[in-house]
Protein backbone atom coordinates (compact mmCIF):
# COMPACT_ATOMS: atom_id res chain seq x y z
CA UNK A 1 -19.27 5.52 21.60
CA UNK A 2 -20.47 2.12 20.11
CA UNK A 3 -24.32 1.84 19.41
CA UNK A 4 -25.32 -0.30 22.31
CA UNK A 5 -23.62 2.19 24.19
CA UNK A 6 -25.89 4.65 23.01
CA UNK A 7 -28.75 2.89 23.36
CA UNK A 8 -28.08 2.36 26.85
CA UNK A 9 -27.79 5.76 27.75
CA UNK A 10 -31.29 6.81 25.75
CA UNK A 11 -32.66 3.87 27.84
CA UNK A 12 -31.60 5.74 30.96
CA UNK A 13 -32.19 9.18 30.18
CA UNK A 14 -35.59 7.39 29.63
CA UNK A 15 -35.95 6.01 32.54
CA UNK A 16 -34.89 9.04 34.74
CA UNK A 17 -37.19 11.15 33.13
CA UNK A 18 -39.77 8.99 33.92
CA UNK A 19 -38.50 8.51 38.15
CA UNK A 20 -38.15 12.23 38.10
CA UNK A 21 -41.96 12.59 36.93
CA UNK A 22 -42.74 10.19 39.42
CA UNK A 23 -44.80 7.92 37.24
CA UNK A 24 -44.44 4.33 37.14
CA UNK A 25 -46.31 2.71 34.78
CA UNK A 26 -44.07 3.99 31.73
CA UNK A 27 -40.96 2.59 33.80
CA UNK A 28 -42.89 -1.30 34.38
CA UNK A 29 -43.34 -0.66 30.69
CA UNK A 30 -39.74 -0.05 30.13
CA UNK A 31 -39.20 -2.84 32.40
CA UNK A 32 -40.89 -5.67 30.62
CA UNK A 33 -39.03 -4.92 27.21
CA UNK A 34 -35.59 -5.40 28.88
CA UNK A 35 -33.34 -8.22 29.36
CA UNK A 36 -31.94 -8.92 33.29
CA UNK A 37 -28.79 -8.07 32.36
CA UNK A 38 -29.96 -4.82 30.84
CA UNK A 39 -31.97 -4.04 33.78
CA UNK A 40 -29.30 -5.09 36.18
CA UNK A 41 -27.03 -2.27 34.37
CA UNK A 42 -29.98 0.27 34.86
CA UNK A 43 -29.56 -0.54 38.34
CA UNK A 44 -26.29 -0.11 38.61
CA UNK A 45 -26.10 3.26 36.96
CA UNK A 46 -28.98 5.09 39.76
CA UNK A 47 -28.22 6.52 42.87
CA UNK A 48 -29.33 4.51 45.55
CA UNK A 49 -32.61 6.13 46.24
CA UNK A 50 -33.98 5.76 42.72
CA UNK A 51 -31.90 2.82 42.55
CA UNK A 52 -34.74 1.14 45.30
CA UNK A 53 -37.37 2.81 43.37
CA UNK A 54 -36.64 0.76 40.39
CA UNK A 55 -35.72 -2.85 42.08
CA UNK A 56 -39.28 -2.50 43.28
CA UNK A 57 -40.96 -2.59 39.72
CA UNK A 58 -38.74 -5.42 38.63
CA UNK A 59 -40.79 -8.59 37.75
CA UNK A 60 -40.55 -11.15 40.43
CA UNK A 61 -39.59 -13.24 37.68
CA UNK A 62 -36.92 -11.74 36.81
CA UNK A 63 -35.57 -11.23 40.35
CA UNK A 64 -33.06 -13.72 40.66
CA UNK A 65 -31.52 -13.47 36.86
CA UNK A 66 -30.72 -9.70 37.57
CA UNK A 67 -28.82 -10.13 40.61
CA UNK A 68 -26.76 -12.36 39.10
CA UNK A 69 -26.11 -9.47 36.54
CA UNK A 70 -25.15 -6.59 39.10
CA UNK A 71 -21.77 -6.49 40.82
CA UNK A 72 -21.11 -8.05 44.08
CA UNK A 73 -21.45 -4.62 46.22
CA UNK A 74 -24.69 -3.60 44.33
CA UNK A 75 -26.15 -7.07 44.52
CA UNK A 76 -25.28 -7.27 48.76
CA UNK A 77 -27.38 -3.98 48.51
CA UNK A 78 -30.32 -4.99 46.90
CA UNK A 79 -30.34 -8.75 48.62
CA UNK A 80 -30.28 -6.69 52.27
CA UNK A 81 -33.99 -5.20 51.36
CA UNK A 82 -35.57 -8.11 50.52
CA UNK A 83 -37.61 -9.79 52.30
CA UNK A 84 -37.00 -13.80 52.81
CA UNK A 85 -40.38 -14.45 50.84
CA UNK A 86 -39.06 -12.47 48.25
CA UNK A 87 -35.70 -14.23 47.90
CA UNK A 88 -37.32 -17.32 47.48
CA UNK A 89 -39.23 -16.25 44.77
CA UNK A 90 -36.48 -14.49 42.70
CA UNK A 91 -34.65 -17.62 43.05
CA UNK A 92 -37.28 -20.17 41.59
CA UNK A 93 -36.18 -22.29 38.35
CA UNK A 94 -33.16 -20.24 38.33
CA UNK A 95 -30.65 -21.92 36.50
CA UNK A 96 -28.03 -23.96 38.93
CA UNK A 97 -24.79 -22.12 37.31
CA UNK A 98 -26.27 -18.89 37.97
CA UNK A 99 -27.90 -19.76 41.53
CA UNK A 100 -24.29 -20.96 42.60
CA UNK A 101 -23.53 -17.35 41.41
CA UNK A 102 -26.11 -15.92 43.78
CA UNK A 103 -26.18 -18.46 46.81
CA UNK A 104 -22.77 -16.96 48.57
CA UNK A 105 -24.56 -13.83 49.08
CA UNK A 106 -27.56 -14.51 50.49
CA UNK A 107 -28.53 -15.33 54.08
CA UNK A 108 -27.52 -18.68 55.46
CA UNK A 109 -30.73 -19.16 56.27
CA UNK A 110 -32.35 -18.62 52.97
CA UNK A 111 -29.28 -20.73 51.77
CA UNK A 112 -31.02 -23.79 53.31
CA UNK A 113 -34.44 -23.26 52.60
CA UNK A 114 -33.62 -23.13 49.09
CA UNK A 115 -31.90 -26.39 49.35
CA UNK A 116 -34.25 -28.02 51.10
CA UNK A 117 -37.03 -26.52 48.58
CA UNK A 118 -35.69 -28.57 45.80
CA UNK A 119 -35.36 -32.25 44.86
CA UNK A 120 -32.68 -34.39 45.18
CA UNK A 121 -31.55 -33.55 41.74
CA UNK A 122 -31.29 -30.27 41.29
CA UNK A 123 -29.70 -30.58 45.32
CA UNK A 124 -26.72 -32.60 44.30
CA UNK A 125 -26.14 -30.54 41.28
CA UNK A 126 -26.28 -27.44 43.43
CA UNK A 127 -23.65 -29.02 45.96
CA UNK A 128 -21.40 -30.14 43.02
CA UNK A 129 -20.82 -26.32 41.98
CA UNK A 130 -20.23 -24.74 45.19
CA UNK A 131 -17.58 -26.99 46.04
CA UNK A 132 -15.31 -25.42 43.79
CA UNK A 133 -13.84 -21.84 43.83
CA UNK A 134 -16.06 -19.34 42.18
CA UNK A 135 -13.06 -18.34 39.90
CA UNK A 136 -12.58 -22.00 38.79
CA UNK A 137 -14.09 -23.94 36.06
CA UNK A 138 -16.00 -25.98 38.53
CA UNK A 139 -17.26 -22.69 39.61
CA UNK A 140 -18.61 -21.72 36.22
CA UNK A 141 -19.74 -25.18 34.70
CA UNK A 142 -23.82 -26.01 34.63
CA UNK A 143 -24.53 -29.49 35.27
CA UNK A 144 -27.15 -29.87 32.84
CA UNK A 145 -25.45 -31.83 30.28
CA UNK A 146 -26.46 -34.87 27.85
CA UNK A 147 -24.54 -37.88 27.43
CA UNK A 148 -24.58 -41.08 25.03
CA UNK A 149 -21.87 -44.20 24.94
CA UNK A 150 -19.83 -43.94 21.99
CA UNK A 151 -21.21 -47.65 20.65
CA UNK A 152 -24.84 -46.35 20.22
CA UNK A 153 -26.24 -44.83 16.66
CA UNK A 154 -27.18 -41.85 15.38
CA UNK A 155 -30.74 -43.07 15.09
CA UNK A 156 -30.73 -44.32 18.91
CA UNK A 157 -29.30 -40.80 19.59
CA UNK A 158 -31.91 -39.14 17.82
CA UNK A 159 -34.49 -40.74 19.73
CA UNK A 160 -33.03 -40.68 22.57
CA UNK A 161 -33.41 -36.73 22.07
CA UNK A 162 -36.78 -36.54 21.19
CA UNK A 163 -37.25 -38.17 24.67
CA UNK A 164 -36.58 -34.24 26.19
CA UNK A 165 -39.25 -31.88 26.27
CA UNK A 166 -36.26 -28.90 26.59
CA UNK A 167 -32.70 -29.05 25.52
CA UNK A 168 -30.92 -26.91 27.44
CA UNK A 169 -29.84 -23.58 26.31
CA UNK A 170 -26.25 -23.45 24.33
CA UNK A 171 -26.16 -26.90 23.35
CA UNK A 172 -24.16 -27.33 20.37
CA UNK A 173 -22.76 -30.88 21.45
CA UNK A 174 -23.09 -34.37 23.03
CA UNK A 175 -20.85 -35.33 25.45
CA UNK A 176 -19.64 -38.92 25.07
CA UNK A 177 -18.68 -40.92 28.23
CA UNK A 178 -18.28 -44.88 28.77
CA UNK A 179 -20.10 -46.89 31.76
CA UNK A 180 -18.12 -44.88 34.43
CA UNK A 181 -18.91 -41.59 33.24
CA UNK A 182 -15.51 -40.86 32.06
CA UNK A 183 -15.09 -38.21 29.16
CA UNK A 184 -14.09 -39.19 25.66
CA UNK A 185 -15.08 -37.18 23.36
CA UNK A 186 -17.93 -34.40 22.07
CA UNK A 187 -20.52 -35.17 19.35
CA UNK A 188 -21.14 -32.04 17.40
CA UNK A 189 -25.25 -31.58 16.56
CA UNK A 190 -24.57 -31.12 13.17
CA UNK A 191 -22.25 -34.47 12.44
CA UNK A 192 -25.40 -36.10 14.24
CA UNK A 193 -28.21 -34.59 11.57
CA UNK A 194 -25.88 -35.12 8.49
CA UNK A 195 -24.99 -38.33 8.71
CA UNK A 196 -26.05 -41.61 8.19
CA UNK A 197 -28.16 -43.20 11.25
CA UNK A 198 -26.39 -46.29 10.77
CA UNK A 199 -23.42 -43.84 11.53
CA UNK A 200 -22.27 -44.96 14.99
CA UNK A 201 -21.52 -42.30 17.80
CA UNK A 202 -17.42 -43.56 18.15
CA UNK A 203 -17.23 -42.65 14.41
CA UNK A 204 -18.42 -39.08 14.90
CA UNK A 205 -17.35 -37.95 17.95
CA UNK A 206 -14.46 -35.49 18.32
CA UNK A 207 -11.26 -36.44 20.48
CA UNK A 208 -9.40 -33.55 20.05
CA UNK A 209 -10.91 -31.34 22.72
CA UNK A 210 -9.75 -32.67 25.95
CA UNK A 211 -11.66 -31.61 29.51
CA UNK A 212 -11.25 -29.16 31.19
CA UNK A 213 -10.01 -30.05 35.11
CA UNK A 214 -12.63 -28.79 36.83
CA UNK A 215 -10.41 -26.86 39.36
CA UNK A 216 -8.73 -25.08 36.46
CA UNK A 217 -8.59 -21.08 36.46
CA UNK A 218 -11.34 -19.51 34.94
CA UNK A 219 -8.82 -17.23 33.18
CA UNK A 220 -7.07 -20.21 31.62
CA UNK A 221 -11.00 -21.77 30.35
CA UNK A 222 -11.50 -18.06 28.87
CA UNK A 223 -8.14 -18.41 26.93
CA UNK A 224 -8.97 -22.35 25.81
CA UNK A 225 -12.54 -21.04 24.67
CA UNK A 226 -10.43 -18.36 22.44
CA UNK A 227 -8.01 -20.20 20.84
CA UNK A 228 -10.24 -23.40 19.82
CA UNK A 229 -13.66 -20.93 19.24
CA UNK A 230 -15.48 -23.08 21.59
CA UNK A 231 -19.51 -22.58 22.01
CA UNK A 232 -19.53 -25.20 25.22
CA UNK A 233 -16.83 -27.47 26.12
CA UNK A 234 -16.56 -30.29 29.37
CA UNK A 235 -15.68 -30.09 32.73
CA UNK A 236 -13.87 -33.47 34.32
CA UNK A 237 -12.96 -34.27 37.57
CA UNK A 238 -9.23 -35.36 38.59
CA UNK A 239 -10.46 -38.86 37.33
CA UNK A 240 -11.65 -37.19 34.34
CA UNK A 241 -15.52 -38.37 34.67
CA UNK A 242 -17.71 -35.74 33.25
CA UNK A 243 -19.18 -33.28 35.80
CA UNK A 244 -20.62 -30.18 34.19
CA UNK A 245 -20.20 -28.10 30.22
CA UNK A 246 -18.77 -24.57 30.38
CA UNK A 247 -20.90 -22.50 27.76
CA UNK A 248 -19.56 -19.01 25.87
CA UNK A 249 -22.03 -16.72 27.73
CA UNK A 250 -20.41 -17.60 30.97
CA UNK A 251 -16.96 -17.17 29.71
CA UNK A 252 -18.06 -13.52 27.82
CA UNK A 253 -18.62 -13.09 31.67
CA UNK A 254 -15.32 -14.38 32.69
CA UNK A 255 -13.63 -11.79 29.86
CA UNK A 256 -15.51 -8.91 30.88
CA UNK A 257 -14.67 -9.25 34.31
CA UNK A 258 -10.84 -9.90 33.65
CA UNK A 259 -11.08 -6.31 31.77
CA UNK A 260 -12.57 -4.46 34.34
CA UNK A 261 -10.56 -5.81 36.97
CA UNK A 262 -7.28 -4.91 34.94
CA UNK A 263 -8.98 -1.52 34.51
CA UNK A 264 -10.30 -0.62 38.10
CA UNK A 265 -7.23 -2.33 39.75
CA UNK A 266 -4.24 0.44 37.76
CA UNK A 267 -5.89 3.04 40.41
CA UNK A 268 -6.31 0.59 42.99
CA UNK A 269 -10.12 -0.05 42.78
CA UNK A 270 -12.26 -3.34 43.03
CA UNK A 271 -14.26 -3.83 39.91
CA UNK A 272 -17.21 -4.62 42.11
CA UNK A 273 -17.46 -1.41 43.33
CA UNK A 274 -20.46 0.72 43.35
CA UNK A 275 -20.19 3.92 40.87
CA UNK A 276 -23.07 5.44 43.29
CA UNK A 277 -21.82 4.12 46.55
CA UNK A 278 -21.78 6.68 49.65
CA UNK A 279 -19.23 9.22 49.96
CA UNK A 280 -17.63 8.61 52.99
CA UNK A 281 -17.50 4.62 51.95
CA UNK A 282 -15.65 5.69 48.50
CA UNK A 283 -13.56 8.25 49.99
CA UNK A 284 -12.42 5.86 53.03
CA UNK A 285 -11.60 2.94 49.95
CA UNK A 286 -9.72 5.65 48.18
CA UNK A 287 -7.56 7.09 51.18
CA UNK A 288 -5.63 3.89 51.21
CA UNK A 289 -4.97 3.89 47.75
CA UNK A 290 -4.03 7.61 48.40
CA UNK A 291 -1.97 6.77 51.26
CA UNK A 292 0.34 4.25 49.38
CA UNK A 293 1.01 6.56 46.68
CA UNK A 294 1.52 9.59 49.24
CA UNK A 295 4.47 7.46 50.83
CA UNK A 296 5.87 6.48 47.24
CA UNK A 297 6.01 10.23 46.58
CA UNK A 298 7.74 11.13 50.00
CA UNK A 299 10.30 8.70 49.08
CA UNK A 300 10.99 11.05 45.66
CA UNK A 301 11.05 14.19 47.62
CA UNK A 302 13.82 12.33 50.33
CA UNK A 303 15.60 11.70 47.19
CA UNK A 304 15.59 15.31 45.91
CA UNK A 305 16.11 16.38 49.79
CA UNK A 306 19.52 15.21 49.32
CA UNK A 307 20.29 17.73 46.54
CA UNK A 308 18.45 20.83 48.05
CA UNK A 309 21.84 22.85 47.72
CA UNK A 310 22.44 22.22 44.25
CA UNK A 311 19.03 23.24 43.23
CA UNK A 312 19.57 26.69 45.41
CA UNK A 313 22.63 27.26 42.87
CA UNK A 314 20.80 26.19 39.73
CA UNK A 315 17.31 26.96 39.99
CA UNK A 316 16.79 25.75 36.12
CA UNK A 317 17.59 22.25 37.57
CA UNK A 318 13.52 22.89 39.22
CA UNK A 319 12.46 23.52 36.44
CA UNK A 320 13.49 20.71 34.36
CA UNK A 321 13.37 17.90 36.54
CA UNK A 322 9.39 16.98 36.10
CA UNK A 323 10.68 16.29 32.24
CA UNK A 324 13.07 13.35 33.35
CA UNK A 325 10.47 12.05 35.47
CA UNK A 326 7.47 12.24 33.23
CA UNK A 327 9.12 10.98 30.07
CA UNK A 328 10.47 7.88 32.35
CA UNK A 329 6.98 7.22 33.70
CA UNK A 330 5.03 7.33 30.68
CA UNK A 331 8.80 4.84 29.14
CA UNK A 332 8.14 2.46 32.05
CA UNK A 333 4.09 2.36 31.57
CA UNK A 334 4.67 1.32 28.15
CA UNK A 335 6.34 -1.71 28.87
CA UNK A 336 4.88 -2.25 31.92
CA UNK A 337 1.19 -2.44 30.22
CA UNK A 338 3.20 -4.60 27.60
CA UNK A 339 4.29 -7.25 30.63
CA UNK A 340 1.32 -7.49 32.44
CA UNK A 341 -0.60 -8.19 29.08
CA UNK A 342 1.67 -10.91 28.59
CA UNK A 343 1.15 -12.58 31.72
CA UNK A 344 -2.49 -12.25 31.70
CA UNK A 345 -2.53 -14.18 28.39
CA UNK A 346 0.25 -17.06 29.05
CA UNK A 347 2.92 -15.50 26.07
CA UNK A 348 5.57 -14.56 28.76
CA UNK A 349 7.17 -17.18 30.71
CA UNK A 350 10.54 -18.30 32.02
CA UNK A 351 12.25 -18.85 28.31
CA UNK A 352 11.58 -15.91 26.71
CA UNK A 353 11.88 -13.39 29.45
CA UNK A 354 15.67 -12.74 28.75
CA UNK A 355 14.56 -12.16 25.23
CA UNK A 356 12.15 -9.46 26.08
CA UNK A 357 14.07 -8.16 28.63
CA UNK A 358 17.10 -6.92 26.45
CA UNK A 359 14.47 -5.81 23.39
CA UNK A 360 12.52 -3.13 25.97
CA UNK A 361 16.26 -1.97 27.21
CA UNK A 362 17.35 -1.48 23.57
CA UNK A 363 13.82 0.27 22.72
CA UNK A 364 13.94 2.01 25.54
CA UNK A 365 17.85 3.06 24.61
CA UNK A 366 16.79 4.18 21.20
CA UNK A 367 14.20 6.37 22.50
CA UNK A 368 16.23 7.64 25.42
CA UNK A 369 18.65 8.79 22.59
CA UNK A 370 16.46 10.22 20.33
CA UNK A 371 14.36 11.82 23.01
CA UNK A 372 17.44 13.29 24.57
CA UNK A 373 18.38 14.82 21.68
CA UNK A 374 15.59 16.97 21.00
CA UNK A 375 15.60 17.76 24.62
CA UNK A 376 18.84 18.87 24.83
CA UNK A 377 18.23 21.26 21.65
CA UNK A 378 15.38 22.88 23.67
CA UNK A 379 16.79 22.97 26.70
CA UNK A 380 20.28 25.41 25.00
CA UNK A 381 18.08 27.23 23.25
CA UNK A 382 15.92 27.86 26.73
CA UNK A 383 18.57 28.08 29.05
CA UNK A 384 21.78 28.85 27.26
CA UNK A 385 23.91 26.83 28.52
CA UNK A 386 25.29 23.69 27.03
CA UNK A 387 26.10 22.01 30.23
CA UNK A 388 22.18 21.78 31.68
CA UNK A 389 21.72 20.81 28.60
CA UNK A 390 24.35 17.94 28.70
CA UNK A 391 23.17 16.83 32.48
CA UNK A 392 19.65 16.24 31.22
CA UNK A 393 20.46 14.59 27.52
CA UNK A 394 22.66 11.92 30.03
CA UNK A 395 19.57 11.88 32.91
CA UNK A 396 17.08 10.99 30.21
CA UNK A 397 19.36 8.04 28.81
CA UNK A 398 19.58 6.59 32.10
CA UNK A 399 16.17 6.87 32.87
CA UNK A 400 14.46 5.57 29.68
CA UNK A 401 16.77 2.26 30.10
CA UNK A 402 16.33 2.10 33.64
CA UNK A 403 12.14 2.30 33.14
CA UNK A 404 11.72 -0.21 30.42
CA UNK A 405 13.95 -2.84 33.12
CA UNK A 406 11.78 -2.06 35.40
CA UNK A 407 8.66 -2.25 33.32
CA UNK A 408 9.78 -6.07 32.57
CA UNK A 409 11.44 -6.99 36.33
CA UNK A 410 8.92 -5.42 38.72
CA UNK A 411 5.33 -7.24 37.20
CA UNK A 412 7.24 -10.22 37.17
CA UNK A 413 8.81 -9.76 40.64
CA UNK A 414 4.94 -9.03 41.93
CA UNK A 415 3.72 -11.96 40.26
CA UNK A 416 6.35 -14.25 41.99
CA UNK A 417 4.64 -12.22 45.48
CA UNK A 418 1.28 -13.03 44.35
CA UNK A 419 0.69 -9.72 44.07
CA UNK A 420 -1.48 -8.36 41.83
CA UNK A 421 0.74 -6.97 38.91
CA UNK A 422 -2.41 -5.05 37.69
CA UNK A 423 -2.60 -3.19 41.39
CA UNK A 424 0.59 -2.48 42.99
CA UNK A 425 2.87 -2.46 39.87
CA UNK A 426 2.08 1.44 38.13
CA UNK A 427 2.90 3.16 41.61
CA UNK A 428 5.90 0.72 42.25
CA UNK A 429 7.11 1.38 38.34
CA UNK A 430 6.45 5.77 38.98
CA UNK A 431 8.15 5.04 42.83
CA UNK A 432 11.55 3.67 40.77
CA UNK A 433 11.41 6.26 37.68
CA UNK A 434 10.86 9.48 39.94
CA UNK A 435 13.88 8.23 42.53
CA UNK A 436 16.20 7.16 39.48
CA UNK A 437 14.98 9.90 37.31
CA UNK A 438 15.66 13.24 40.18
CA UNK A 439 18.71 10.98 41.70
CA UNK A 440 20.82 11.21 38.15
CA UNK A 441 19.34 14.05 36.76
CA UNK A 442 20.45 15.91 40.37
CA UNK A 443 23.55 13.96 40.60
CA UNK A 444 24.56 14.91 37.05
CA UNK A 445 23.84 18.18 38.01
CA UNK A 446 25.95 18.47 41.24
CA UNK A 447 28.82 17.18 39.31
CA UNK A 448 28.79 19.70 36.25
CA UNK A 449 27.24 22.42 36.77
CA UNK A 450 28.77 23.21 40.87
């Protein structure tokens, strides 16, 4: 356990102590020496009931920045109780990135009054960030970005600065743009204090970082941000005017979220879902999940079906046959984990999936081998009979090769779907080594050993 980790949880046990006592003033306390986003995770680690307790004692002030810090299903929660009055005020001076965060959950009505609360301004820069998908880079810019023209001086710059009463947050460059507003370049802060002020901005500037198309993936501006250890970067249009920066603590966001999604989604759970929700809500979400893998598993036991009289004859066949399975499953998750990583980061594509393709079937032909080996020993020495032992040494073989194809074939195949790799592709992989796994190991069986 890391020591923020730890931290957290003393914070908690703090603050449950102090809900169980049923005093409050220790929690405001408490409150006041937390971030949003700390608070927001206090929030989402409470039942409901104490959960409410402690929204109450939140700062007003602080309203706004926390919901954008909870997870969709906790935020809908906390947004329902509110009154309008105090939706307004959590919302005041809240950044426009993070209001375009919050605005798609809250009432249509409140929607408007917001928008008509503020000036033309802050309005249009509002309306330029919900036009694009959430998910986007559109989505994620802030429109609060300073300019210069590329023929101006560092001294004209520098005044031109002093002009602001606030830079805002994260700004480690100047974005350059001609007449039109088009991007060319970014001016770094610190080429702008250590050079000359007869320096001129088109001397300084940096051309190497391009824009990023606004209606680019936010997955793909997480992956830019990593390879080129970017602190804020531009967001064009398709003319490739300026329109917004992307800074890092919206794309820690974006890397966080990828995470838990790839976590939460292997058992077929949305990462927005609430660790405290009601029962019957979390057990209906998880029937379906449930129900999928019940009909994978009914598809197995048609498969062994077929076989029934064999097993009558051998019963050491039973026995043995959750070996072939398991050993393919855990084969086929190894590569399959592999893939998916892969495709989530851009290295797998079209010309070198061949490649990969015949590596996992020789890896997974060396450990079928090896593997079958030892349980072949085990199996003579169990059983006594060479023969069982030969059916499963050949199952396993079969198996192992069979799980690392489809650990590269079926993520790919669900990608080409759009289907979530992530989701559907660990009970699709233990559907295909379970059926291949009892089908030869059986089959084998029937043929030797009857």
């Amino acid at each position: 356990m890391s020591q923020e980790a730890r931290a957290q949880g003393a914070t908690l046990e703090h603050l449950r102590t102090a809900l169980d006592s049923g005093t409050l003033a220790p929690i405001r306390r408490l409150l006041q020496t937390l971030h949003p986003a700390e608070i927001g995770n206090m929030l989402e680690s409470l039942p409901p009931a104490e959960r409410s307790i402690l929204w109450d004692l939140v700062d007003p002030d602080d309203g706004g920045e926390t919901l954008v810090h909870v997870n969709d299903e906790v935020r809908v929660q906390l947004i329902e109780g509110m009154a309008d009055e105090q939706l307004l005020a959590a919302t005041d001076g809240m950044e426009v990135d993070d209001l375009a965060d919050l605005v798609a959950d809250l009432p249509e009505a409140i929607t408007k009054r917001i928008l008509l609360s503020m000036d033309q301004q802050h309005r249009r820069r509002l309306e330029s960030v919900l036009q694009y998908d959430e998910d986007s880079a559109g989505g994620l810019m802030n429109t609060d970005t300073i300019t210069v023209r590329p023929a101006v001086t560092v001294d004209v710059v520098l005044r031109y600065l002093r002009q602001y009463k606030d830079i805002p947050d994260q700004t480690d460059t100047i974005f350059v743009v001609n007449r039109y507003g088009k991007y060319l370049g970014m001016l770094y802060l610190t080429r702008l204090l250590t050079n000359p002020e007869t320096s001129t901005v088109e001397e300084l500037m940096d051309q190497s970082i391009e824009g990023i198309a606004a209606d680019s993936p936010a997955s793909d501006v997480a992956k830019l941000f990593e390879d080129r250890d970017l602190v804020s970067a531009a967001v064009v249009d398709v003319e490739g005017r300026l329109v917004g920066r992307i800074t890092i603590d919206d794309v820690v966001d974006v890397i966080r979220d990828e995470a838990e999604h790839s976590l939460m989604s292997m058992a077929g759970l949305d990462e927005d879902t609430d660790m405290f929700a009601p029962v019957f809500i979390s057990a209906r979400r998880r029937a379906i999940w449930l129900g999928v893998n019940l009909a994978t598993a009914f598809v197995a036991a048609w498969v062994v079906g077929f076989f029934e009289a064999t097993i009558e004859q051998v019963v050491a066949l039973a026995v043995l046959m959750p070996v072939v399975a398991s050993m393919g499953g855990v084969a086929g998750m190894q590569t399959l984990t592999l893939v998916i990583r892969g495709l989530a980061l851009g290295q797998l594509q079209r010309s070198n999936t061949r490649w990969l393709t015949f590596k996992e079937i020789a890896v997974g032909s060396i450990n079928g081998l090896g593997w079958a080996l030892v349980i072949a020993a085990v199996t003579g020495l169990w059983f006594d009979d060479w023969r069982i032992s030969a059916v499963i040494a050949g199952a396993m073989v079969v198996n192992m090769v069979i799980a690392a194809l489809a650990g590269v074939a079926i993520p790919l195949a669900l990608r080409r779907l759009r289907i979530d790799p992530a989701l559907a592709g660990s009970v699709v992989l233990t559907t295909v080594t379970d059926v291949i796994g009892f089908a030869t190991f059986l089959g084998l069986g029937s043929v030797f050993l009857i």
